[in-house]
PDB file of N, CA and C in Angstrom:
ATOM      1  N   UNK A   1     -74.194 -75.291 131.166  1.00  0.00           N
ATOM      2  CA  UNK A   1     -75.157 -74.798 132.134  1.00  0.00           C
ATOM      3  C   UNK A   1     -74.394 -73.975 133.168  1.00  0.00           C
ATOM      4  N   UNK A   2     -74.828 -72.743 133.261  1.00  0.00           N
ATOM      5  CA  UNK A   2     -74.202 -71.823 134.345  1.00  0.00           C
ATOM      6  C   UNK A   2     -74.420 -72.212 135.613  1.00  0.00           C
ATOM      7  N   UNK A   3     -75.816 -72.385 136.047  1.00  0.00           N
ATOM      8  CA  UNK A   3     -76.286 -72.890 137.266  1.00  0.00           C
ATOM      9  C   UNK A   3     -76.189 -74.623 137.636  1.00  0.00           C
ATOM     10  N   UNK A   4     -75.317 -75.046 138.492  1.00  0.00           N
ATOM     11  CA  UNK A   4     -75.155 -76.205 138.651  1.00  0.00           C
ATOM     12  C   UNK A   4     -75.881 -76.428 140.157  1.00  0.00           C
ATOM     13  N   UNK A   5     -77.594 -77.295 139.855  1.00  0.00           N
ATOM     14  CA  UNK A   5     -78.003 -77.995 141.036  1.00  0.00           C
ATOM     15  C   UNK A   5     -77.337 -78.737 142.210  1.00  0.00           C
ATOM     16  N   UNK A   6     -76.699 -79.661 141.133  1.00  0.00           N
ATOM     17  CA  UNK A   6     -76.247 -80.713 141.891  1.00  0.00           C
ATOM     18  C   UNK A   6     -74.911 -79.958 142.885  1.00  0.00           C
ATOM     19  N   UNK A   7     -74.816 -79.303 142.396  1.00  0.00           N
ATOM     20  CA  UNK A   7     -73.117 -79.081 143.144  1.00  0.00           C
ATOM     21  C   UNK A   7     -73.883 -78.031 144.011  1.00  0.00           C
ATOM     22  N   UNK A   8     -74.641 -77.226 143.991  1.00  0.00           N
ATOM     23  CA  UNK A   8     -75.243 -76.335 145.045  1.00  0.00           C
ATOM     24  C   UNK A   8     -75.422 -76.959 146.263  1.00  0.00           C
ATOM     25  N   UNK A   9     -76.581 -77.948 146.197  1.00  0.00           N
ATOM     26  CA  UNK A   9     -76.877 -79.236 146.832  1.00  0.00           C
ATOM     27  C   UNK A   9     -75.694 -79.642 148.075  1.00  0.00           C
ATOM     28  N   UNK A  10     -74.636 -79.738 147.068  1.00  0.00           N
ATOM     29  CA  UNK A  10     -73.274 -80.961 147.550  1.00  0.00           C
ATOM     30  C   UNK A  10     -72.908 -79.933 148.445  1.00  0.00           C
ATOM     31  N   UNK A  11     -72.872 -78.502 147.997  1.00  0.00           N
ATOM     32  CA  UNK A  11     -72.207 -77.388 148.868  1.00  0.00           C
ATOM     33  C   UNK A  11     -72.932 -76.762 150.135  1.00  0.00           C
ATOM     34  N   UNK A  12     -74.273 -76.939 150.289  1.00  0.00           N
ATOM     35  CA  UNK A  12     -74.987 -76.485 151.282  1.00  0.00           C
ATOM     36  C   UNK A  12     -75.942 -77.781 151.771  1.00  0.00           C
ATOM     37  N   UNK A  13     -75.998 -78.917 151.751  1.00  0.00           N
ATOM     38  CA  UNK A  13     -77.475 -79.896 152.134  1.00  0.00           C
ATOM     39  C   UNK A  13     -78.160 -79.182 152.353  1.00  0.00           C
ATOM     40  N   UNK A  14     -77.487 -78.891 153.855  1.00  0.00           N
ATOM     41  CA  UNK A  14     -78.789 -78.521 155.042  1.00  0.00           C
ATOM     42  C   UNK A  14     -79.988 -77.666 154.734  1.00  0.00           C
ATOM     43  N   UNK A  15     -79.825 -76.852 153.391  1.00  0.00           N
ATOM     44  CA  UNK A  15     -80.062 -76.273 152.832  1.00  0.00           C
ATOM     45  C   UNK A  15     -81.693 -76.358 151.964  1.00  0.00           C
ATOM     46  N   UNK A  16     -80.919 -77.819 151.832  1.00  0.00           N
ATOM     47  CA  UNK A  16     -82.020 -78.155 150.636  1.00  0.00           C
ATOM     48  C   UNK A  16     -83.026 -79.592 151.305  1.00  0.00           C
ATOM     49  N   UNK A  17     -82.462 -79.954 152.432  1.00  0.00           N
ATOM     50  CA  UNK A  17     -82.684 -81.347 153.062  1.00  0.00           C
ATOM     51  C   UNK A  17     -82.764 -81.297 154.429  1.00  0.00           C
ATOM     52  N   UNK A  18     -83.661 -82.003 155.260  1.00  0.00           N
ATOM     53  CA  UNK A  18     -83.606 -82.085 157.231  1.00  0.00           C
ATOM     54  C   UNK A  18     -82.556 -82.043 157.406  1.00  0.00           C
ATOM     55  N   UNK A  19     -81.716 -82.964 157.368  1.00  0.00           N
ATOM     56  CA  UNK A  19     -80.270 -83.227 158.082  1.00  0.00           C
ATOM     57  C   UNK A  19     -79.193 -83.039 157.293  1.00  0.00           C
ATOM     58  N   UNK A  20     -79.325 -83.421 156.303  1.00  0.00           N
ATOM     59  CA  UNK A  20     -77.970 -83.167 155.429  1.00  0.00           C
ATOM     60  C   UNK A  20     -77.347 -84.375 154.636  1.00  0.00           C
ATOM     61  N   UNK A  21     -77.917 -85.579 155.430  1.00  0.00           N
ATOM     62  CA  UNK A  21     -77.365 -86.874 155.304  1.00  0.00           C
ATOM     63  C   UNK A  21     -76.895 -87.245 153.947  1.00  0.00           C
ATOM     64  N   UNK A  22     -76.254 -88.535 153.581  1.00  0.00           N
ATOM     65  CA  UNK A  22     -76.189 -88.653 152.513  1.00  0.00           C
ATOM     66  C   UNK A  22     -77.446 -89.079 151.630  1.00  0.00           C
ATOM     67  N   UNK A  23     -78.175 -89.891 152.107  1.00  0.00           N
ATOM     68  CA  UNK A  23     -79.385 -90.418 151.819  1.00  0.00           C
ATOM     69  C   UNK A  23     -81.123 -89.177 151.615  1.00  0.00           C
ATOM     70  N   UNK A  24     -80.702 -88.310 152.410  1.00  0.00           N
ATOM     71  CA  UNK A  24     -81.391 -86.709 151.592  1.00  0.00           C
ATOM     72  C   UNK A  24     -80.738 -86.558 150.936  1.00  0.00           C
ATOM     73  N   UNK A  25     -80.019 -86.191 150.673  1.00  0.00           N
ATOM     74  CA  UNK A  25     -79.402 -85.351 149.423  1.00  0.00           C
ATOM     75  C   UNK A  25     -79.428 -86.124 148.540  1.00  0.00           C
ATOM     76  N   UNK A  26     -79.289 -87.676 148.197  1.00  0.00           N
ATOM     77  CA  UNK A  26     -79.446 -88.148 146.610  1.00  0.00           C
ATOM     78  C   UNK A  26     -81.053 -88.419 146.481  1.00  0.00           C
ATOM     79  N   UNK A  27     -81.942 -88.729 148.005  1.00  0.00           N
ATOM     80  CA  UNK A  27     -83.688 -88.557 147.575  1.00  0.00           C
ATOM     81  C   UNK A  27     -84.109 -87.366 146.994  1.00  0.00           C
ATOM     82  N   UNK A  28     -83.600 -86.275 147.540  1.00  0.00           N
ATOM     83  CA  UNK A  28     -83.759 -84.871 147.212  1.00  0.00           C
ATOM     84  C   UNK A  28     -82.984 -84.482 145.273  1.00  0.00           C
ATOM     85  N   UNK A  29     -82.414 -84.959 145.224  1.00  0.00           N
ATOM     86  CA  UNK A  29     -81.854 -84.848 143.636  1.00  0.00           C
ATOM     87  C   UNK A  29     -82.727 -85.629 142.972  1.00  0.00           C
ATOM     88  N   UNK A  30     -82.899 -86.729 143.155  1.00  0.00           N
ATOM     89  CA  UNK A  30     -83.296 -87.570 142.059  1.00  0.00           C
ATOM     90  C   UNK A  30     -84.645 -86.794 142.185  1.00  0.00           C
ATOM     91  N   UNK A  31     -85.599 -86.355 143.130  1.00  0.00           N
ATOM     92  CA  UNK A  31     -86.863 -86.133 143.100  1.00  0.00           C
ATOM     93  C   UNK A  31     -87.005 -85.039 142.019  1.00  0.00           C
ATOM     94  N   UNK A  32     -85.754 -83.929 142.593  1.00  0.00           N
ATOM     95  CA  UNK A  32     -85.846 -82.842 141.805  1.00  0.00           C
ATOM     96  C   UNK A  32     -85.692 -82.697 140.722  1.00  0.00           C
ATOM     97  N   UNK A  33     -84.677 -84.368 139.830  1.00  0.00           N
ATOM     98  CA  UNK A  33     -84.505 -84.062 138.352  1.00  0.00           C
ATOM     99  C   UNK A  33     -85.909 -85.151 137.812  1.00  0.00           C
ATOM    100  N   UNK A  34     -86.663 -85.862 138.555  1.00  0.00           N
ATOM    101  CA  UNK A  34     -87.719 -86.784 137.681  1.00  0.00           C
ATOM    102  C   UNK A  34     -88.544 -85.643 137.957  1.00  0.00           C
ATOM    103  N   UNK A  35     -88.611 -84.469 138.703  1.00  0.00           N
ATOM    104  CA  UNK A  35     -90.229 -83.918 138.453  1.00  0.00           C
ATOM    105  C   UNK A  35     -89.429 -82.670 137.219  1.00  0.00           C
ATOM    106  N   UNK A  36     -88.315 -82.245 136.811  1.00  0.00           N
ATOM    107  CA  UNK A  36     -87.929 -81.930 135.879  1.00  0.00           C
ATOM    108  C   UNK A  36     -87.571 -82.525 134.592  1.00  0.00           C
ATOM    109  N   UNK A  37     -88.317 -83.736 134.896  1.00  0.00           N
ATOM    110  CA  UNK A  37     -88.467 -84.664 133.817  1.00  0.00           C
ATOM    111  C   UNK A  37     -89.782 -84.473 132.744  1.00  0.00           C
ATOM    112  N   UNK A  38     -90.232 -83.900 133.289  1.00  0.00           N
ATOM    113  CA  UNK A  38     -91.721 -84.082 133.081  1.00  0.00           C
ATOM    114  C   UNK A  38     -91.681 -82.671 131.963  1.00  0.00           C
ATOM    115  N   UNK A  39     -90.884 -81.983 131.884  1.00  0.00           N
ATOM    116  CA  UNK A  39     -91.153 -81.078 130.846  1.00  0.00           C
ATOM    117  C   UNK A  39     -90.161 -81.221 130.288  1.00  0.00           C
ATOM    118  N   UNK A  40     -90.463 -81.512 128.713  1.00  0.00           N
ATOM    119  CA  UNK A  40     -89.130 -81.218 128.176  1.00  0.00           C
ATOM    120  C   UNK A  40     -88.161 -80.087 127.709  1.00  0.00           C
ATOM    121  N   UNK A  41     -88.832 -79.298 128.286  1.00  0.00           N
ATOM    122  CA  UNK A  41     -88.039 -78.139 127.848  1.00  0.00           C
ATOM    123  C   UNK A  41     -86.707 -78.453 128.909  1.00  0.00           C
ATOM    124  N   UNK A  42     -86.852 -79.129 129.949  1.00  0.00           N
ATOM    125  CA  UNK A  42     -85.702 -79.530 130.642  1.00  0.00           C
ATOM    126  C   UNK A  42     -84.777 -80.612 130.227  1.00  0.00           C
ATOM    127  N   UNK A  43     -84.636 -81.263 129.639  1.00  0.00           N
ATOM    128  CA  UNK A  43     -83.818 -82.487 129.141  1.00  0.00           C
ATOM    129  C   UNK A  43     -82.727 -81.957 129.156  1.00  0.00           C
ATOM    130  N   UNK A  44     -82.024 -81.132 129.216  1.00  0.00           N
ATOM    131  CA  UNK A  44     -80.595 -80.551 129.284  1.00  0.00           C
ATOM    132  C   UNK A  44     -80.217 -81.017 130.546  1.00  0.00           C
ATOM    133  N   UNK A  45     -80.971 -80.448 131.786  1.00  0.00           N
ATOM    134  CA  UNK A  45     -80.415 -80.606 132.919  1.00  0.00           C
ATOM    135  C   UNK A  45     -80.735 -82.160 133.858  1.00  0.00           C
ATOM    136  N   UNK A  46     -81.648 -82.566 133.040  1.00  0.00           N
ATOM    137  CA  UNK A  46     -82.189 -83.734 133.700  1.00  0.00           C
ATOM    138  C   UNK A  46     -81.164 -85.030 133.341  1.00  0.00           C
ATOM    139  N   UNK A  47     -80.630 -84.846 131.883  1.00  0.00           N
ATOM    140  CA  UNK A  47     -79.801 -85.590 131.359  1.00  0.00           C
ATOM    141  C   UNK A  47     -77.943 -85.741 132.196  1.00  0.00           C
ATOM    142  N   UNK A  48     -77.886 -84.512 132.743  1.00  0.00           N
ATOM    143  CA  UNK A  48     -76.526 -84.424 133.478  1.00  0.00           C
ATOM    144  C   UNK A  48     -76.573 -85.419 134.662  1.00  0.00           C
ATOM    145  N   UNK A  49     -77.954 -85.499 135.165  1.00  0.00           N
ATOM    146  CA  UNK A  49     -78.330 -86.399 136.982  1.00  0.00           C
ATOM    147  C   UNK A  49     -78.385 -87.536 136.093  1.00  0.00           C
ATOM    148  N   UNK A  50     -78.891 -88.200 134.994  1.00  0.00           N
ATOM    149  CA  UNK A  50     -78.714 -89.489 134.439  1.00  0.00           C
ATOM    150  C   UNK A  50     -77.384 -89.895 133.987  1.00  0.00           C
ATOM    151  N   UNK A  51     -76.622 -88.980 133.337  1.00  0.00           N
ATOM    152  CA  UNK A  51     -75.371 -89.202 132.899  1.00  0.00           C
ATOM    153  C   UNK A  51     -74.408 -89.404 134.454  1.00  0.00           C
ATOM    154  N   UNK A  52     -74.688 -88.820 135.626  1.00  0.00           N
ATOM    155  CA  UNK A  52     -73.585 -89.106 136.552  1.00  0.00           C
ATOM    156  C   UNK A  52     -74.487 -89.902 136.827  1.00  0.00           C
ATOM    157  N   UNK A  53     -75.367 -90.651 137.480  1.00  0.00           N
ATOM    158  CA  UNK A  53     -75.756 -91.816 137.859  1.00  0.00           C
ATOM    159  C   UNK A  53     -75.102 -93.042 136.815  1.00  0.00           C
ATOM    160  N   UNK A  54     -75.127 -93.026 135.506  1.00  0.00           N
ATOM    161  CA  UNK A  54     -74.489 -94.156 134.891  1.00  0.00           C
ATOM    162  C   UNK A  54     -72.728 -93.997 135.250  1.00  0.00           C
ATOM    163  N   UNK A  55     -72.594 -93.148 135.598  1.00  0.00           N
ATOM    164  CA  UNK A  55     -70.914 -92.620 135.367  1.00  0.00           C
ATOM    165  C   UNK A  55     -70.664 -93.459 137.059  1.00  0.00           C
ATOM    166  N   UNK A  56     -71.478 -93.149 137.781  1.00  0.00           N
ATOM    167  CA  UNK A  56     -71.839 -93.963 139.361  1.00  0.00           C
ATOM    168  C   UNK A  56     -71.903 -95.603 139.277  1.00  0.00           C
ATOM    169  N   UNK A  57     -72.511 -95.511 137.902  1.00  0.00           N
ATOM    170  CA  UNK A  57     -72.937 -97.581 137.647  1.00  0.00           C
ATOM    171  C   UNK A  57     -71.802 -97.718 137.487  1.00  0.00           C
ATOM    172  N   UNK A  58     -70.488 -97.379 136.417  1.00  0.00           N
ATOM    173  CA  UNK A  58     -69.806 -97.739 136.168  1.00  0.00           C
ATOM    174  C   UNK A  58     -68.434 -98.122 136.977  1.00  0.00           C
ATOM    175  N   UNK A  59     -68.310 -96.173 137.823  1.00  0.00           N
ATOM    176  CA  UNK A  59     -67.580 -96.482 138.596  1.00  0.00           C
ATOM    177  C   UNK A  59     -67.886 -97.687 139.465  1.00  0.00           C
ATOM    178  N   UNK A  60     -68.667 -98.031 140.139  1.00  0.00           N
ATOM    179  CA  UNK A  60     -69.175 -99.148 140.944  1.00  0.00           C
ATOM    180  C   UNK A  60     -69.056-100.650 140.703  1.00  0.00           C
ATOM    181  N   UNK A  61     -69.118-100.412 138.934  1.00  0.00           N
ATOM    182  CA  UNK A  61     -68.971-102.002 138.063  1.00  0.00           C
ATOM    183  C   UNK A  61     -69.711-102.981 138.774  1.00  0.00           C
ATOM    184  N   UNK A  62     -71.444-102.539 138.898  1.00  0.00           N
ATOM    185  CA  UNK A  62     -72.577-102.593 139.646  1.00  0.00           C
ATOM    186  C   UNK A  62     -73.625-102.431 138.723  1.00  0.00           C
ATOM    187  N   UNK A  63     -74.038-102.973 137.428  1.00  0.00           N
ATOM    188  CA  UNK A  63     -75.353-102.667 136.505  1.00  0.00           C
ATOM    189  C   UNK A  63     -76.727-103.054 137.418  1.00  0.00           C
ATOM    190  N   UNK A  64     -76.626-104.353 138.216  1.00  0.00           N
ATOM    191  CA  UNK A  64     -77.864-104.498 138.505  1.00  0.00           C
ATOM    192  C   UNK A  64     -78.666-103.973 140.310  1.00  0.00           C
ATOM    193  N   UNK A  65     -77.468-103.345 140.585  1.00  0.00           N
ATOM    194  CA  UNK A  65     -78.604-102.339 142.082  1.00  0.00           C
ATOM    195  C   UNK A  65     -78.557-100.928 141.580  1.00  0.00           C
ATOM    196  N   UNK A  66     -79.743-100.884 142.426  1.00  0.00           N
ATOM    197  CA  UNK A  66     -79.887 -99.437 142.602  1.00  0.00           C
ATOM    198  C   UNK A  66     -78.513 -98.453 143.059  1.00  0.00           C
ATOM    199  N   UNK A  67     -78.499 -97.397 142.102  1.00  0.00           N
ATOM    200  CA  UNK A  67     -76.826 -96.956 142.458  1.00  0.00           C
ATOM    201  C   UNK A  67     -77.097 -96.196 143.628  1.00  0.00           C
ATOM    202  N   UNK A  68     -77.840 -95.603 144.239  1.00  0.00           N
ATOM    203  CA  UNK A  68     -77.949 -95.229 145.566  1.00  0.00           C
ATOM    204  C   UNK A  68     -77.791 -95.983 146.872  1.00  0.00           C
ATOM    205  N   UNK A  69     -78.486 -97.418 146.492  1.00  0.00           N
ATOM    206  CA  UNK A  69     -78.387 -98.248 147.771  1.00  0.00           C
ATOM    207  C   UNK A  69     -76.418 -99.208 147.496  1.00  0.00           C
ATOM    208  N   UNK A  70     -76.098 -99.166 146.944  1.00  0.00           N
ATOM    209  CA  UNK A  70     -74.710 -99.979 145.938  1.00  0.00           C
ATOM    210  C   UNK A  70     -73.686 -98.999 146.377  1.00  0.00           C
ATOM    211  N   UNK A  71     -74.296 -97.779 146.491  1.00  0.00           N
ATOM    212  CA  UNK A  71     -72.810 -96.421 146.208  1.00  0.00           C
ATOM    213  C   UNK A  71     -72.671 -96.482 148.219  1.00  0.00           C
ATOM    214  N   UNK A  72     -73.757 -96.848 148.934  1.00  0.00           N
ATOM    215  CA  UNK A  72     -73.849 -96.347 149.740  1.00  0.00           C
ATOM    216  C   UNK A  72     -73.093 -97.703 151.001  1.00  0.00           C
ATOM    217  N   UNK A  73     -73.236 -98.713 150.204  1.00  0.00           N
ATOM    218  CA  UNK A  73     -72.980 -99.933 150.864  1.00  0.00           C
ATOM    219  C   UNK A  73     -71.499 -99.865 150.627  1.00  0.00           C
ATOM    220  N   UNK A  74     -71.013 -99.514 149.251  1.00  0.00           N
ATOM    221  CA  UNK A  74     -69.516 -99.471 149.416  1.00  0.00           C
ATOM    222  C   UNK A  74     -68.841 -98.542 150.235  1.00  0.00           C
ATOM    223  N   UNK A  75     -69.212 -97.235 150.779  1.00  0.00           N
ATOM    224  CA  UNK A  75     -68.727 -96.221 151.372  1.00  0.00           C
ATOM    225  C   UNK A  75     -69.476 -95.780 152.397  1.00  0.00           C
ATOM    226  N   UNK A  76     -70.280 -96.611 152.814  1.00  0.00           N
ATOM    227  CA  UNK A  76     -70.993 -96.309 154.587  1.00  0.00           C
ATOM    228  C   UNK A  76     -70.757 -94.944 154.714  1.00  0.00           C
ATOM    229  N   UNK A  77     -70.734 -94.596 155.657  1.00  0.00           N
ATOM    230  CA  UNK A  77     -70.806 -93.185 156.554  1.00  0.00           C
ATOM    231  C   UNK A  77     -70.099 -92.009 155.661  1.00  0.00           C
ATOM    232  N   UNK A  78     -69.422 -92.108 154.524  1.00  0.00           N
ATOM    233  CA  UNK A  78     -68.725 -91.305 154.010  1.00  0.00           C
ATOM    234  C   UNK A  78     -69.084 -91.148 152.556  1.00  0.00           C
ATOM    235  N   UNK A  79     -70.266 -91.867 152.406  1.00  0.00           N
ATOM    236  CA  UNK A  79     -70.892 -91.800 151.058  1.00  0.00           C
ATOM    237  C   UNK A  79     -70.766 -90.227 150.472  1.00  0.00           C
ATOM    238  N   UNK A  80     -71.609 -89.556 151.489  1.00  0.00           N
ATOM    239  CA  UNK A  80     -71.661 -88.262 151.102  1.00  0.00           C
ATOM    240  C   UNK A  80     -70.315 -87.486 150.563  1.00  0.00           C
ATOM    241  N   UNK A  81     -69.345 -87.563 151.168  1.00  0.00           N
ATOM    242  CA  UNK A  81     -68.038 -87.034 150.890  1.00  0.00           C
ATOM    243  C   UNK A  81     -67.499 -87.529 149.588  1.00  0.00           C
ATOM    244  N   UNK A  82     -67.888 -88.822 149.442  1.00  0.00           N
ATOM    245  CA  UNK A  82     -67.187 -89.710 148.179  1.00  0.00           C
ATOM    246  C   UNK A  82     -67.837 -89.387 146.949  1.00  0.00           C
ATOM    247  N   UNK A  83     -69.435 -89.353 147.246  1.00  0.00           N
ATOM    248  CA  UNK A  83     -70.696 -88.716 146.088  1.00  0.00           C
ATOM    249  C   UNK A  83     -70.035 -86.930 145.527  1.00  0.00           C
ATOM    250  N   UNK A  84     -70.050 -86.437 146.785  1.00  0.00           N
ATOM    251  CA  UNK A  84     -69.240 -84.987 145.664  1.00  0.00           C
ATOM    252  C   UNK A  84     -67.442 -85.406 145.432  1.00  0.00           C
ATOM    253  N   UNK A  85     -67.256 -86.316 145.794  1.00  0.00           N
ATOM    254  CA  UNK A  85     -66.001 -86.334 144.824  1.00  0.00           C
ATOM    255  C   UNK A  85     -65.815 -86.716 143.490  1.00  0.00           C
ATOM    256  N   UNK A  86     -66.845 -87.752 143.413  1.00  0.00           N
ATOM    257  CA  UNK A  86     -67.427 -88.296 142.116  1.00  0.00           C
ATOM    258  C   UNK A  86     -68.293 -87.610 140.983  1.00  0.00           C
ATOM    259  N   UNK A  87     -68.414 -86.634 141.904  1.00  0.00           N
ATOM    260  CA  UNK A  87     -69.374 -85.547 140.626  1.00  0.00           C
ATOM    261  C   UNK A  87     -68.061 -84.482 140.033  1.00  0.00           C
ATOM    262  N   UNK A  88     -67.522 -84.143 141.012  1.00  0.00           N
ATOM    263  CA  UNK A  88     -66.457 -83.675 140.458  1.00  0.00           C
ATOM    264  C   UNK A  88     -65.357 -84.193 139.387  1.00  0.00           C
ATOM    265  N   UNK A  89     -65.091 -85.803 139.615  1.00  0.00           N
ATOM    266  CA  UNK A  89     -64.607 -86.394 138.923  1.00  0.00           C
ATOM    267  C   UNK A  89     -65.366 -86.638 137.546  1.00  0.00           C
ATOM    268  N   UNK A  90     -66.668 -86.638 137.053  1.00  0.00           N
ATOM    269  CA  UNK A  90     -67.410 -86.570 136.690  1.00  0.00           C
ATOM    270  C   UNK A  90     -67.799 -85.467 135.467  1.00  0.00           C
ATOM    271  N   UNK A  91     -67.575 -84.129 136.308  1.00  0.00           N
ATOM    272  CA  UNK A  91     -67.401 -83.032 135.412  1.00  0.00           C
ATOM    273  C   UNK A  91     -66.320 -82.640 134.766  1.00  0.00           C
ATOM    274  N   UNK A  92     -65.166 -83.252 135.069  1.00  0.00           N
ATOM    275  CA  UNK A  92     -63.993 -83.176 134.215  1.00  0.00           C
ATOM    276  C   UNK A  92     -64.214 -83.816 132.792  1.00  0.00           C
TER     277      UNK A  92
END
């Protein structure tokens, strides 16, 4: 995929979200890949936000919370910074 959402996102919030926080920016993704759920002509890109969310379970070694509220409890205030490091780590 040429166009990468998620990393647009990571590179501008404010952009795409009120504040920027960490907690917009993963409401704002997930919203944007379940209503791109809904057609399948999208499953390409919808499948990349599921594949780093499990890649998130794992790193975390966390199956049963929500990886948003889990990712966020381990890294308080710096979630956001740690979330695009992990996508990056991710796309390798």
């Amino acid at each position: 995929m040429s166009y990468d959402m998620i990393e647009a996102v990571f590179r501008r919030p404010e952009m795409y979200t009120v504040s920027g926080t960490y907690g917009e920016v993963f409401a704002f993704l997930e919203g944007y890949y379940s209503g791109l759920a809904k057609d399948s002509r999208n499953w390409e890109h919808v499948e990349i936000w599921s594949q780093f969310n499990e890649f998130l379970r794992v790193e975390l070694n966390d199956s049963l919370r929500i990886v948003r509220i889990a990712f966020y409890e381990k890294h308080g205030e710096a979630s956001l910074e740690k979330l695009k490091e992990q996508y990056l780590k991710f796309k390798i």
